[in-house]
C-alpha atoms as a PDB file:
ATOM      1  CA  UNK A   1      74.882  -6.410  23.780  1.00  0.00           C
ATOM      2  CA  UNK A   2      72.321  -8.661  21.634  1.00  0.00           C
ATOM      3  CA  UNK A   3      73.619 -10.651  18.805  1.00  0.00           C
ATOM      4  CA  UNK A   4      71.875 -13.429  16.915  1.00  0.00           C
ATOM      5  CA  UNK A   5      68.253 -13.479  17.076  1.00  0.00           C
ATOM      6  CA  UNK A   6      66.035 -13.739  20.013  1.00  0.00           C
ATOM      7  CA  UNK A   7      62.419 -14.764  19.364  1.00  0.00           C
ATOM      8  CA  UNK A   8      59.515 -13.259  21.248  1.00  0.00           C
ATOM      9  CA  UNK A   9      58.765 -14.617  24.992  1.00  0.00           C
ATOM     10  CA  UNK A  10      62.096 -16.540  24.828  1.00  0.00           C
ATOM     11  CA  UNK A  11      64.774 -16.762  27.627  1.00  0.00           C
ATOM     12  CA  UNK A  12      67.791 -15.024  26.967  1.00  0.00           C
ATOM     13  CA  UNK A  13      71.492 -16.225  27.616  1.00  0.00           C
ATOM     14  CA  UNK A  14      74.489 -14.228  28.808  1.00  0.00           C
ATOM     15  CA  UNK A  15      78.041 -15.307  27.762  1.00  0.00           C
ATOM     16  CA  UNK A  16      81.389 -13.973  27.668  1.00  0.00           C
ATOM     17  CA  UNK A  17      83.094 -13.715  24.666  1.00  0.00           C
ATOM     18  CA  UNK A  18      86.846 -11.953  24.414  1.00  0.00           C
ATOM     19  CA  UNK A  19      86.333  -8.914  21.651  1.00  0.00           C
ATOM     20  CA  UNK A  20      88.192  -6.727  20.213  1.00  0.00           C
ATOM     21  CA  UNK A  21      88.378  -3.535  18.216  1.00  0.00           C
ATOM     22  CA  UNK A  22      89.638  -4.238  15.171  1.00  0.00           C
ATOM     23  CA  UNK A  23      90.906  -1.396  14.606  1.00  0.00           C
ATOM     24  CA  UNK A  24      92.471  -0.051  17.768  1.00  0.00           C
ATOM     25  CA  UNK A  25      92.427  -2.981  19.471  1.00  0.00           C
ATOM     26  CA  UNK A  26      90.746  -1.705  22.368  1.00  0.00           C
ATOM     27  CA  UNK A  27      89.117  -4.378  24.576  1.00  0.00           C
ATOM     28  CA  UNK A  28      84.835  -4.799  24.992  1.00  0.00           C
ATOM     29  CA  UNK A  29      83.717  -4.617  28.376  1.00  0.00           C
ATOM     30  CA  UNK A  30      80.743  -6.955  29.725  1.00  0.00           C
ATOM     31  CA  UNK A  31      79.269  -9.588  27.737  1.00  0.00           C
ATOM     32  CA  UNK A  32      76.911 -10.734  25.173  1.00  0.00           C
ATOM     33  CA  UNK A  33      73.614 -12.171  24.778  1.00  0.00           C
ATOM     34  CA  UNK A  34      71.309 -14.574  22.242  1.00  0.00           C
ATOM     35  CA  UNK A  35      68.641 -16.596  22.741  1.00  0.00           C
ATOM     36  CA  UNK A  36      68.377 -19.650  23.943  1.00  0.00           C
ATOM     37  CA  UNK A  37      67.599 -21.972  21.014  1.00  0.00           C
ATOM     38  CA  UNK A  38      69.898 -19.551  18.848  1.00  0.00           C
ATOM     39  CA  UNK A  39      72.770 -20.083  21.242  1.00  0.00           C
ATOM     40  CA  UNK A  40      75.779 -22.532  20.272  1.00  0.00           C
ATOM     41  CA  UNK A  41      74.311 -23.728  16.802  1.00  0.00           C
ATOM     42  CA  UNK A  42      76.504 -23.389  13.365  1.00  0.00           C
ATOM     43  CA  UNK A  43      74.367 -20.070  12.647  1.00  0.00           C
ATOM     44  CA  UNK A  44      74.916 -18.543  16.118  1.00  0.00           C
ATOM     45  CA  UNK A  45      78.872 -19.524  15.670  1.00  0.00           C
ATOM     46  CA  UNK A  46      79.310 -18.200  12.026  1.00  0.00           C
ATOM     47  CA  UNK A  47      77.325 -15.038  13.125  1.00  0.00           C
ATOM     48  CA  UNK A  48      79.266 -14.171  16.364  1.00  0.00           C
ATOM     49  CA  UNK A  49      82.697 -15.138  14.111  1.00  0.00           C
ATOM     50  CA  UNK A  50      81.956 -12.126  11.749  1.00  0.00           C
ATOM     51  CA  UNK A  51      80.898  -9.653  14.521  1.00  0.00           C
ATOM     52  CA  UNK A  52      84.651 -10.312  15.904  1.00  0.00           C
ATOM     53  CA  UNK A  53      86.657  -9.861  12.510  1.00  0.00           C
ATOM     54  CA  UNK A  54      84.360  -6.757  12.097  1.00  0.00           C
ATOM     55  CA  UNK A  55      83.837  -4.712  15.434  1.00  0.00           C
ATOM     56  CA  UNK A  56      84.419  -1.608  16.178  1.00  0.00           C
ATOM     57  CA  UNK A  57      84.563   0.260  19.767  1.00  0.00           C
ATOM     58  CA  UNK A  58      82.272   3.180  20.149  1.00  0.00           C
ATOM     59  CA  UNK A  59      85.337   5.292  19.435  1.00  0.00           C
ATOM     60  CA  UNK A  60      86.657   3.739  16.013  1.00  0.00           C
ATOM     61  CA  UNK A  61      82.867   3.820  15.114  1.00  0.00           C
ATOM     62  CA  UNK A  62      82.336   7.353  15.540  1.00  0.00           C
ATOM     63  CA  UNK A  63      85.381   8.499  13.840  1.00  0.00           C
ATOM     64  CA  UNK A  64      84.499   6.244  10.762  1.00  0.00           C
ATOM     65  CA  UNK A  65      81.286   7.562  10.298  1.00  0.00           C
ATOM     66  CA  UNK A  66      82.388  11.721  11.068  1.00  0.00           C
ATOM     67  CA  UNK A  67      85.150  10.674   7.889  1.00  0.00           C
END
């Protein structure tokens, strides 16, 4: 999964990062990637912060958006 920004020609980098649904608390297989001048600045950290407080597994998401 992208998150952050990657600009155009730019190399990519893959990182692990424990996540969880918030609302089931179902773990998120594989890992993550940003770009490489994106990657471990204040922005990236912030940004990647949020996406853990507010993700939701492909199940959770599904049922949210059916209610």
């Amino acid at each position: 999964m992208i998150i952050g920004r990657v600009l155009e020609n730019e190399k990519k980098v893959k990182f692990q990062e424990e996540i969880a649904c918030t609302n089931c608390g179902k773990k998120v297989p594989g890992g993550l990637q940003t770009g490489e001048s994106y990657y471990q600045t204040p922005e990236f950290k912030e940004e990647l912060e949020n996406f853990k407080k507010n993700y939701l597994c492909g199940i959770c998401r599904d049922k949210k958006r059916r209610d």
